[in-house]
PDB file of N, CA and C in Angstrom:
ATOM      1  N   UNK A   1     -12.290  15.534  11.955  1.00  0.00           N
ATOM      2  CA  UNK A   1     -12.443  14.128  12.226  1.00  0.00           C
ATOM      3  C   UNK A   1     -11.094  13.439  12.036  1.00  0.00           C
ATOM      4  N   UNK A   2     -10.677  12.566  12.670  1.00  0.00           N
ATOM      5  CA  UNK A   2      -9.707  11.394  13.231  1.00  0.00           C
ATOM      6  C   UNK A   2      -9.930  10.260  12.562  1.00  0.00           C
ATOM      7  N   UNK A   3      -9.179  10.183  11.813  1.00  0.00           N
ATOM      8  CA  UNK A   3      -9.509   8.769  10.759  1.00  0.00           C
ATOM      9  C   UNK A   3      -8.703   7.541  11.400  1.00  0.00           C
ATOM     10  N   UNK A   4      -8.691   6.340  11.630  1.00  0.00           N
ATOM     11  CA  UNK A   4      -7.674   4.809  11.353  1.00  0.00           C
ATOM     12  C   UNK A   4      -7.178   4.524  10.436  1.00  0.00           C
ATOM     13  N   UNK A   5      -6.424   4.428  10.933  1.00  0.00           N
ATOM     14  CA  UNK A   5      -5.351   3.709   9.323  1.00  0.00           C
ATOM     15  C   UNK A   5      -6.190   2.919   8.366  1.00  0.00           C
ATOM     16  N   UNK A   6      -7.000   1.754   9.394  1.00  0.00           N
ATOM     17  CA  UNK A   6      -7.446   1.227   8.854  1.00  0.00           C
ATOM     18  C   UNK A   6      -8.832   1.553   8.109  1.00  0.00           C
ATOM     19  N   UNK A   7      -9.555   2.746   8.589  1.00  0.00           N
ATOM     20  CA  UNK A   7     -10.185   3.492   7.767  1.00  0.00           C
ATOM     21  C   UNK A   7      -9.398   3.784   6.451  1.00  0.00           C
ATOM     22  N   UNK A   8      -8.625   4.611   6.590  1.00  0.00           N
ATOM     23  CA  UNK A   8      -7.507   5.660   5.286  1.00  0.00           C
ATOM     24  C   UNK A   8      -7.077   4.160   4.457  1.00  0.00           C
ATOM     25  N   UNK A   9      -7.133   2.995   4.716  1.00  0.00           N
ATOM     26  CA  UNK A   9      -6.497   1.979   4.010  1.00  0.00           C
ATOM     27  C   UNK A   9      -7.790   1.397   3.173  1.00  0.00           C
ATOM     28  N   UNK A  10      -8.839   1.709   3.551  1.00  0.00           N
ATOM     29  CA  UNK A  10     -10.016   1.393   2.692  1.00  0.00           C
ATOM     30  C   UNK A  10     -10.301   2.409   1.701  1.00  0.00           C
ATOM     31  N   UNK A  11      -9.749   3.965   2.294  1.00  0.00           N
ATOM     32  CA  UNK A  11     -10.102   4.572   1.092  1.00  0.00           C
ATOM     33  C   UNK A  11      -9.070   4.672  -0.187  1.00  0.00           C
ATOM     34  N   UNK A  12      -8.169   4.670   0.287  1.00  0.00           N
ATOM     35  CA  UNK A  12      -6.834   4.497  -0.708  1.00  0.00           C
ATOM     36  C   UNK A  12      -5.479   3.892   0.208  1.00  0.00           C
ATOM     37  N   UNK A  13      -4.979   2.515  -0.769  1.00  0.00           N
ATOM     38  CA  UNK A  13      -3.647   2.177  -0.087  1.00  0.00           C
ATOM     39  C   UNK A  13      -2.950   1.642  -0.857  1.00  0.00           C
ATOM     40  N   UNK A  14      -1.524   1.300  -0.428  1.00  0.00           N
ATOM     41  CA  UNK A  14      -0.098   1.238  -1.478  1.00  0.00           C
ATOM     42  C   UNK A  14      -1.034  -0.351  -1.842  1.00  0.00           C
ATOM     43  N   UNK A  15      -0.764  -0.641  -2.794  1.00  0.00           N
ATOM     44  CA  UNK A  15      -1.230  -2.477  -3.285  1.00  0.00           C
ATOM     45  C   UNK A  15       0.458  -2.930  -3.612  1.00  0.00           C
ATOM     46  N   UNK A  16       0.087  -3.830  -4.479  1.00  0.00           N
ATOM     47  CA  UNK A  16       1.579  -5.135  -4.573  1.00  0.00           C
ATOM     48  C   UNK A  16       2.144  -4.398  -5.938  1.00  0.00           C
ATOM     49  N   UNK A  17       3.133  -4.428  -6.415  1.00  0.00           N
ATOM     50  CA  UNK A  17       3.843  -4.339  -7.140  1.00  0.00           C
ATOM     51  C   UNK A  17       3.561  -2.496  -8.179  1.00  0.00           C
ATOM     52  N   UNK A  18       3.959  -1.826  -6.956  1.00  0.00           N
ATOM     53  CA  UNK A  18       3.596  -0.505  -7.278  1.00  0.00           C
ATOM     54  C   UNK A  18       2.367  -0.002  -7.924  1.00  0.00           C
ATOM     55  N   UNK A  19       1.589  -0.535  -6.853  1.00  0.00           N
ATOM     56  CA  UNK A  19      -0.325  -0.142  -7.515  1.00  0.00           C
ATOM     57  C   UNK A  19      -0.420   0.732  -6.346  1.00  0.00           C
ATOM     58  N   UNK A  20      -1.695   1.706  -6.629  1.00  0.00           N
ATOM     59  CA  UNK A  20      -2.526   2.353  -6.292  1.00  0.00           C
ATOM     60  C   UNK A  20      -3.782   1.533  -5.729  1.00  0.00           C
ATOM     61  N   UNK A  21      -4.311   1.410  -5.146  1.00  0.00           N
ATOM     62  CA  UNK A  21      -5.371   0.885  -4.769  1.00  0.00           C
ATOM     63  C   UNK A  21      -6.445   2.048  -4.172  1.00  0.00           C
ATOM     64  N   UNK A  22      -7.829   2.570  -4.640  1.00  0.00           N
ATOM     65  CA  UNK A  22      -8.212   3.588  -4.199  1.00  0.00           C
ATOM     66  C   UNK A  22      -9.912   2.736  -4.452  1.00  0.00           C
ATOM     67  N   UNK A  23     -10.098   3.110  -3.164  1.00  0.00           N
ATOM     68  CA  UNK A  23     -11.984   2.778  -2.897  1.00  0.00           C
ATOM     69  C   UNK A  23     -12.428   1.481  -2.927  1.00  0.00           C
ATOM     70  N   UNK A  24     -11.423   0.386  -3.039  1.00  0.00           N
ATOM     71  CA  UNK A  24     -11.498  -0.761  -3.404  1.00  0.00           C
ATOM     72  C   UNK A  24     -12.433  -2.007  -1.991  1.00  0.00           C
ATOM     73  N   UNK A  25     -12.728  -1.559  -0.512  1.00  0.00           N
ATOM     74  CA  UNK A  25     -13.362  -2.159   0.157  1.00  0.00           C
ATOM     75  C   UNK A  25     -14.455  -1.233   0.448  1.00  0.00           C
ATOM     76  N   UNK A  26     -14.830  -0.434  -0.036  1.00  0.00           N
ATOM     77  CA  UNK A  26     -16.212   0.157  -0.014  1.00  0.00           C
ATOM     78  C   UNK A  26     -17.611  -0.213  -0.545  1.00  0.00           C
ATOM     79  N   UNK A  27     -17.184  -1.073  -1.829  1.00  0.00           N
ATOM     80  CA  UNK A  27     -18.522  -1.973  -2.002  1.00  0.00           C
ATOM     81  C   UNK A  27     -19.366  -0.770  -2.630  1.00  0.00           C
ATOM     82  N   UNK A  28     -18.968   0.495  -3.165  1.00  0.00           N
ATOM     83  CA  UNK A  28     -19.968   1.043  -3.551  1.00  0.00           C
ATOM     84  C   UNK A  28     -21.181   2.283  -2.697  1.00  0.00           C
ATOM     85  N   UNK A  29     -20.842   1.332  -1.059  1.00  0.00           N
ATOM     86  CA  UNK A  29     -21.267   2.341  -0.260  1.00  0.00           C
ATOM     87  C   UNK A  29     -21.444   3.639   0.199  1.00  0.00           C
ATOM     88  N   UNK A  30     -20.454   4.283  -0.318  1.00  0.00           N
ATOM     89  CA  UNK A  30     -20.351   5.893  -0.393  1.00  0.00           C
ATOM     90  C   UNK A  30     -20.441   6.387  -1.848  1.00  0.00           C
ATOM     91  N   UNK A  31     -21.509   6.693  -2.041  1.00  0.00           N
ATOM     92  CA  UNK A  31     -21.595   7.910  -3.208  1.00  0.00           C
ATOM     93  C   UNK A  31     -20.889   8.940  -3.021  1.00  0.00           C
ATOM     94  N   UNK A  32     -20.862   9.226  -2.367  1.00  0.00           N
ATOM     95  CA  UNK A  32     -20.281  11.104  -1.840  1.00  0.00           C
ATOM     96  C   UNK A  32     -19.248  10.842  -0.854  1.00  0.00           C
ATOM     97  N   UNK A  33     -18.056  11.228  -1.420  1.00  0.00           N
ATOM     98  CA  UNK A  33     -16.783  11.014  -0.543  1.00  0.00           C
ATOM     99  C   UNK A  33     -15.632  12.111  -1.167  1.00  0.00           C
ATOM    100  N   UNK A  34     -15.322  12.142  -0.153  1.00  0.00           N
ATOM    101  CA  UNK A  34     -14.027  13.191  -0.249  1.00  0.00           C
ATOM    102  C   UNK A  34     -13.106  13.021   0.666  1.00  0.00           C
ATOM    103  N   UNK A  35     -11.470  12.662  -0.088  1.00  0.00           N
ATOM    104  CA  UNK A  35     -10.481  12.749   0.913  1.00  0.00           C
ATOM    105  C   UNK A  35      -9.275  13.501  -0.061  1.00  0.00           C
ATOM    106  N   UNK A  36      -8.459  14.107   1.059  1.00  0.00           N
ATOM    107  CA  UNK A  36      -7.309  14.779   0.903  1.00  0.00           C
ATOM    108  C   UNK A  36      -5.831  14.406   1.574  1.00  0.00           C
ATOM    109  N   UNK A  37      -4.760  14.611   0.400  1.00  0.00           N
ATOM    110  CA  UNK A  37      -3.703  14.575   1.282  1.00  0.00           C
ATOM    111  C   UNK A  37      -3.256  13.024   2.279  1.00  0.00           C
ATOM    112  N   UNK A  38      -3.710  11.951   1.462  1.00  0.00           N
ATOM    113  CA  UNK A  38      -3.157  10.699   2.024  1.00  0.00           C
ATOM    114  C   UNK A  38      -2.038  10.315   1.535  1.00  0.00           C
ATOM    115  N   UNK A  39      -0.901  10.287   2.352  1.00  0.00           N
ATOM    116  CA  UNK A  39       0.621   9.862   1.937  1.00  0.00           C
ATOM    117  C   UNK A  39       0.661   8.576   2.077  1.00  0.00           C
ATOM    118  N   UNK A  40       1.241   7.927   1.106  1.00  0.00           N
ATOM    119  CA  UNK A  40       1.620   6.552   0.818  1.00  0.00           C
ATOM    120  C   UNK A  40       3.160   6.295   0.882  1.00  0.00           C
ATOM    121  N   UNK A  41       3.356   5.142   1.660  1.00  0.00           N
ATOM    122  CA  UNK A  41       4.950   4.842   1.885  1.00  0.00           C
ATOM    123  C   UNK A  41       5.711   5.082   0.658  1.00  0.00           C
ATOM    124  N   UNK A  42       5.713   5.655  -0.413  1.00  0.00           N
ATOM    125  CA  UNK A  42       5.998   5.849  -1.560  1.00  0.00           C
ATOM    126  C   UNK A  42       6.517   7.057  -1.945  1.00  0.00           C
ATOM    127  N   UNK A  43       6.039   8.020  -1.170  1.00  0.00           N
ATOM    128  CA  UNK A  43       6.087   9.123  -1.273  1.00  0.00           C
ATOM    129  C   UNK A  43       4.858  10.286  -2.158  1.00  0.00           C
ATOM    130  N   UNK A  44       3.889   9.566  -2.553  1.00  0.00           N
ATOM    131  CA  UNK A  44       2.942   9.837  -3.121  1.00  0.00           C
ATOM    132  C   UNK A  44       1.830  10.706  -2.306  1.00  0.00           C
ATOM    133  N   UNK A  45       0.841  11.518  -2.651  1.00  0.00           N
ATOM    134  CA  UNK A  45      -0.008  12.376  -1.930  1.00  0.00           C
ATOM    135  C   UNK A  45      -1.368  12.193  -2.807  1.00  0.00           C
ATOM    136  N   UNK A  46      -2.305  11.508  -2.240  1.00  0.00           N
ATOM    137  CA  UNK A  46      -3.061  11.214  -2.810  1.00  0.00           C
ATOM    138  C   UNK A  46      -4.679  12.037  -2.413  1.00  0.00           C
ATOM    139  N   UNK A  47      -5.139  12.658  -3.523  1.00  0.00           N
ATOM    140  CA  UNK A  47      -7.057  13.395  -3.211  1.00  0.00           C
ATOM    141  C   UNK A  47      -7.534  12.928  -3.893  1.00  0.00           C
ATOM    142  N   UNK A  48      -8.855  12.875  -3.411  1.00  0.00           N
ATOM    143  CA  UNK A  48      -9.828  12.850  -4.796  1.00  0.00           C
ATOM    144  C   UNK A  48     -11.582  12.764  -4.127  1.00  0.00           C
ATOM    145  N   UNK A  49     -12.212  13.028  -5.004  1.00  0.00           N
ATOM    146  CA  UNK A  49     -13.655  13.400  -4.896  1.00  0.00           C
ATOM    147  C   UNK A  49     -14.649  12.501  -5.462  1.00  0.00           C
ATOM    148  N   UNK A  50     -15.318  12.170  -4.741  1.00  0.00           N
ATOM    149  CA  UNK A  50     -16.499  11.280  -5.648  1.00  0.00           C
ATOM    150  C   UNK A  50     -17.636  12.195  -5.174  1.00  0.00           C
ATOM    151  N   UNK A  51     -19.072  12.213  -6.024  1.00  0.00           N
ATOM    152  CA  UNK A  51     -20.066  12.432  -6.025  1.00  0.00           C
ATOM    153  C   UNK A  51     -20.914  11.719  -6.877  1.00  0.00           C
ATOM    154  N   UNK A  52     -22.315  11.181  -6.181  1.00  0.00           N
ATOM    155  CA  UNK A  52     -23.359  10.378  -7.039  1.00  0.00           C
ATOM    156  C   UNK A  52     -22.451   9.305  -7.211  1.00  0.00           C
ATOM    157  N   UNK A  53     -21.504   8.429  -6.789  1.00  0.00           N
ATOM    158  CA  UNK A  53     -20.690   7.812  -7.650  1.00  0.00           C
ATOM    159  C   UNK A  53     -19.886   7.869  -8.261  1.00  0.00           C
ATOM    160  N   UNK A  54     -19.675   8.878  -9.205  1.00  0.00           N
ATOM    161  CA  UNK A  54     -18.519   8.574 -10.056  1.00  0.00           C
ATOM    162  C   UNK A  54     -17.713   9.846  -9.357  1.00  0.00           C
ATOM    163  N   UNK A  55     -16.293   9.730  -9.665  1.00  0.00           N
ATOM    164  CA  UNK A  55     -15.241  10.522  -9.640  1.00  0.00           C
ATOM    165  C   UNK A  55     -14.816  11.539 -10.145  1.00  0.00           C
ATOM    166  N   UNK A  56     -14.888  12.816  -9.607  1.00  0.00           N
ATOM    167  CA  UNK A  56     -14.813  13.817 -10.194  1.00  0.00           C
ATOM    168  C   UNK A  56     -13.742  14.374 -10.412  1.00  0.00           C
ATOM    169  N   UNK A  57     -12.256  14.008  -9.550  1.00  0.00           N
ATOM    170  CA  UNK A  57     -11.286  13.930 -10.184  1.00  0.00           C
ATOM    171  C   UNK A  57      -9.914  13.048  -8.804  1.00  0.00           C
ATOM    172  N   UNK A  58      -9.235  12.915  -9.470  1.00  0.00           N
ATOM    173  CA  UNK A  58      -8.304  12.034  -8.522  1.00  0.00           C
ATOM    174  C   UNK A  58      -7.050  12.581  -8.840  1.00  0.00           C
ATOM    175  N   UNK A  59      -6.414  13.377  -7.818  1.00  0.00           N
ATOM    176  CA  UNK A  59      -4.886  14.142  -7.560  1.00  0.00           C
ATOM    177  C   UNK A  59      -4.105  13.644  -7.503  1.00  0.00           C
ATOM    178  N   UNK A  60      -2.680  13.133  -7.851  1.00  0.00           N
ATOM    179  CA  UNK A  60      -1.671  12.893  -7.143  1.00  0.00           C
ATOM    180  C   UNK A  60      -0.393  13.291  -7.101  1.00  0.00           C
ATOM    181  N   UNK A  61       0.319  13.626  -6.240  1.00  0.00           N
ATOM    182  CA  UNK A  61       1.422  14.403  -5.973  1.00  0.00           C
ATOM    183  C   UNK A  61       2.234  13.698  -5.709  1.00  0.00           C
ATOM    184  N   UNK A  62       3.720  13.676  -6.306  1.00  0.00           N
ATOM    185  CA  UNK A  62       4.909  13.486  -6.101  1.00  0.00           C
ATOM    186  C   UNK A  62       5.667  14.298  -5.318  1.00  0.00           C
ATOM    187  N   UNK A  63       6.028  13.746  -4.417  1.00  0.00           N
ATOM    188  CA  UNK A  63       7.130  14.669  -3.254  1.00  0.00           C
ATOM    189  C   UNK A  63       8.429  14.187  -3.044  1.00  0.00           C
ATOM    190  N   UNK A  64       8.523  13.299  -3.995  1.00  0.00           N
ATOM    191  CA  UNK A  64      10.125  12.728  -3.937  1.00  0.00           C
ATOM    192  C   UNK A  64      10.389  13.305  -5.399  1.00  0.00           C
ATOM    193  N   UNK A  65      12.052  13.475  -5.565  1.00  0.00           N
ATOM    194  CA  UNK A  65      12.625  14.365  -6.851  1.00  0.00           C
ATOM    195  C   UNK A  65      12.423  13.185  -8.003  1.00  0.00           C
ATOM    196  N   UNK A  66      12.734  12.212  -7.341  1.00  0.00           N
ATOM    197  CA  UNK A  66      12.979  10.765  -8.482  1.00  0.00           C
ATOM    198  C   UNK A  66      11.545  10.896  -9.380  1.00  0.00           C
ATOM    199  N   UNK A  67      11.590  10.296 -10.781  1.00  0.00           N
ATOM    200  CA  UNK A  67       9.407   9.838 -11.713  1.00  0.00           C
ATOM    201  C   UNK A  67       9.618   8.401 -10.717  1.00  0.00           C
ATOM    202  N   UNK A  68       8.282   8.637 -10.642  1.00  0.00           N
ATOM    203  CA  UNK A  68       7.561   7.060  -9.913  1.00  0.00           C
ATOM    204  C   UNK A  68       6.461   6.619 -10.392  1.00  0.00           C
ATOM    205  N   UNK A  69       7.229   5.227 -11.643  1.00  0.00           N
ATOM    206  CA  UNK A  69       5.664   5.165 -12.398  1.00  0.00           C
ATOM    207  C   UNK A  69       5.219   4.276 -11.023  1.00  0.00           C
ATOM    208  N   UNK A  70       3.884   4.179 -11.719  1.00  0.00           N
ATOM    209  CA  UNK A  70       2.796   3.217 -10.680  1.00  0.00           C
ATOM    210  C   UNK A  70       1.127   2.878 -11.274  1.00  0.00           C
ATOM    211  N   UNK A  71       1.129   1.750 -11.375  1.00  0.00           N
ATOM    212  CA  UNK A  71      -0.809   1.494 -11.615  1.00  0.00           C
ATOM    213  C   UNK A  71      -1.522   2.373 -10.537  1.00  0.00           C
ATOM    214  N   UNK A  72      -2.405   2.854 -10.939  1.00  0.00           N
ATOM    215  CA  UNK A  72      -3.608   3.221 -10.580  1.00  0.00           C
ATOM    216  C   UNK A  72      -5.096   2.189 -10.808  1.00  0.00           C
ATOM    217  N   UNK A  73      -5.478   1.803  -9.535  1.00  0.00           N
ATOM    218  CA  UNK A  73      -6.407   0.876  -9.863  1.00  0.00           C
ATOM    219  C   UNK A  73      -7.670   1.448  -8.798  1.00  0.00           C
ATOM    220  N   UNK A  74      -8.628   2.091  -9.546  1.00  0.00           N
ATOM    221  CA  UNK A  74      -9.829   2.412  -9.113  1.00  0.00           C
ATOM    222  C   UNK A  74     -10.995   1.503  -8.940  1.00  0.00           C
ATOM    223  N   UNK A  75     -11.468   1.181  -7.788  1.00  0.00           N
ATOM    224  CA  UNK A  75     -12.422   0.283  -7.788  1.00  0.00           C
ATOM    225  C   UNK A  75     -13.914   0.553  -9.262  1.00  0.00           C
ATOM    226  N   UNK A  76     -14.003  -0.519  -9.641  1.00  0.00           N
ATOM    227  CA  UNK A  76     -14.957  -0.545 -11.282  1.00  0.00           C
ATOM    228  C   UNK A  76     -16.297   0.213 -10.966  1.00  0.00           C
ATOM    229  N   UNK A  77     -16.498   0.121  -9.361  1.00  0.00           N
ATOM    230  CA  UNK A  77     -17.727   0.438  -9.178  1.00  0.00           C
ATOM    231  C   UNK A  77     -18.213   2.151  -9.133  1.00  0.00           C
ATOM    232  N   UNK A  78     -16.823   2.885  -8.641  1.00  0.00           N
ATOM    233  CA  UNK A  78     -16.697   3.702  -9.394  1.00  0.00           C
ATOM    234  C   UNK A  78     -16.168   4.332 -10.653  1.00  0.00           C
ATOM    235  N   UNK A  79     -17.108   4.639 -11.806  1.00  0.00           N
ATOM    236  CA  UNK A  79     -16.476   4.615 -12.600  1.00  0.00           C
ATOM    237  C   UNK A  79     -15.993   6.283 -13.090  1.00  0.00           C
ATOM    238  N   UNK A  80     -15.647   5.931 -14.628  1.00  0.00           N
ATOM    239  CA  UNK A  80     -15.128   6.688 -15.080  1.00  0.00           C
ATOM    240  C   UNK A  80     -12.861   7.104 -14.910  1.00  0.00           C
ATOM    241  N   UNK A  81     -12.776   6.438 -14.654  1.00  0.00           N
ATOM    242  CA  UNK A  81     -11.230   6.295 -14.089  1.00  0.00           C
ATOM    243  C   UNK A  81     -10.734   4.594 -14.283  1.00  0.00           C
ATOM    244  N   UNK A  82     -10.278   4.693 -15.302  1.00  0.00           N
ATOM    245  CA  UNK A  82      -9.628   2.872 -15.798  1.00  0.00           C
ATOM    246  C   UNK A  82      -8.591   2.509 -15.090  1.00  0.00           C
ATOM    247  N   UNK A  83      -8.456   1.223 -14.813  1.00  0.00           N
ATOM    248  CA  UNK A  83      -7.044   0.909 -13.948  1.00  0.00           C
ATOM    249  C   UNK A  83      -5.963   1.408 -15.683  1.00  0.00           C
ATOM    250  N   UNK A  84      -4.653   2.035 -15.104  1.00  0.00           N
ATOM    251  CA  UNK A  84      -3.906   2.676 -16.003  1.00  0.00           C
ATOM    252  C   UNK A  84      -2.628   2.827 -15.447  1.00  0.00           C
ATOM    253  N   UNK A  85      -1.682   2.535 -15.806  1.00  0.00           N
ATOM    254  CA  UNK A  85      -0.367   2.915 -15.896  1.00  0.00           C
ATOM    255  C   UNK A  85       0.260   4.325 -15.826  1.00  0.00           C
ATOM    256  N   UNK A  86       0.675   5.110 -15.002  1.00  0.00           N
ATOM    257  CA  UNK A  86       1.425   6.576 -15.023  1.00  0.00           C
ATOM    258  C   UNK A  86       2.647   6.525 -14.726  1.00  0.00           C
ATOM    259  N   UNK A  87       3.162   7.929 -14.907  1.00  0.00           N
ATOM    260  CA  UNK A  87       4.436   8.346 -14.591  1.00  0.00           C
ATOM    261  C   UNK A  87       4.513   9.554 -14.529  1.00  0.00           C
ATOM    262  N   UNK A  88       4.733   9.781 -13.002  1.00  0.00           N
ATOM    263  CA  UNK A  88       4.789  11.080 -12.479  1.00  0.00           C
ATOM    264  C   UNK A  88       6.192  11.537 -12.294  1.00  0.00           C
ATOM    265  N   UNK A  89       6.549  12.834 -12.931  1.00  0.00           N
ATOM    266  CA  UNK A  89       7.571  13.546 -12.105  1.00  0.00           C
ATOM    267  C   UNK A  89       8.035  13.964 -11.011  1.00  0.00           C
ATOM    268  N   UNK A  90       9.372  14.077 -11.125  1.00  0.00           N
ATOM    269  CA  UNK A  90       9.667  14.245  -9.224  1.00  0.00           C
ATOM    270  C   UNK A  90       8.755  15.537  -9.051  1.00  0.00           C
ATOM    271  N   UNK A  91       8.304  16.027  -8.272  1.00  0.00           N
ATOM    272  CA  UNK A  91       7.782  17.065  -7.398  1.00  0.00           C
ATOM    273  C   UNK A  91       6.924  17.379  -8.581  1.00  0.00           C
ATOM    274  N   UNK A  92       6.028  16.581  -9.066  1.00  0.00           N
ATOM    275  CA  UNK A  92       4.997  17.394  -9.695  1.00  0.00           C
ATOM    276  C   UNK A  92       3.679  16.382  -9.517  1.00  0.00           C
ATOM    277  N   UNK A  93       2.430  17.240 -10.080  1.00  0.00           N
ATOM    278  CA  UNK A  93       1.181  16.757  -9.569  1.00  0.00           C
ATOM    279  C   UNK A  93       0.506  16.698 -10.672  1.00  0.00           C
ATOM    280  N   UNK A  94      -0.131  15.021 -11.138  1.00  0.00           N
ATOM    281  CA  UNK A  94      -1.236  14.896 -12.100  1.00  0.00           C
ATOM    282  C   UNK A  94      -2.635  14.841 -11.304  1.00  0.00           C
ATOM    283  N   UNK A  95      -3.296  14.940 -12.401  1.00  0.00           N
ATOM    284  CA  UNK A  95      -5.082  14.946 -11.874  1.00  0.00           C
ATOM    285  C   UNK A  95      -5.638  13.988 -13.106  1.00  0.00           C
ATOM    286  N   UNK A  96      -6.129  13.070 -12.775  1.00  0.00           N
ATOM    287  CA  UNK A  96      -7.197  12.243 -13.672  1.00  0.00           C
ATOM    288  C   UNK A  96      -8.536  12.769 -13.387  1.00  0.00           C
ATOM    289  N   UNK A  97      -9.563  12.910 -14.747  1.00  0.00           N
ATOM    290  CA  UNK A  97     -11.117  12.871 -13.910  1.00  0.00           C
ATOM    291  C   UNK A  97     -11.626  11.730 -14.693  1.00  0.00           C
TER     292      UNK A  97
END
């Protein structure tokens, strides 16, 4: 399947002042979702899994050498994942669940 931007921008997109924005116009509507591998003008690589709702874990990959902190802000409605502050290494990959 062939996604829109403007699809891929509802499921996760760059926000204002180096945020994460992930699931935030879904309203809750998808219990069961899965996406992989969304690059953000940032250089960031973003997965993650929901089931029943909550989040079973959320990937993200650094592909630039430079750390790039950044908020992570998960919509409330799914929970289990707090809006939070990181700092990722160049070329390396955290996982929140």
């Amino acid at each position: 399947m062939v996604l829109r931007r403007n699809t891929i921008d509802t499921i996760c997109r760059d926000g204002k002042n180096n945020k994460i924005e992930i699931l935030y116009d879904l309203n809750g509507q998808w219990k069961d979702v899965e996406f992989k591998n969304i690059k953000l003008a940032n250089g960031l690589i973003v997965s993650a899994k929901v089931c029943e709702g909550q989040i079973n874990y959320l990937q993200i990959r650094n592909t630039s050498q430079e750390n790039i902190t950044t908020v992570i802000d998960v919509n409330p409605i799914y929970k289990n994942i707090k809006k939070q502050t990181v700092c990722i290494a160049g070329l390396s990959t955290i996982t929140l669940k």
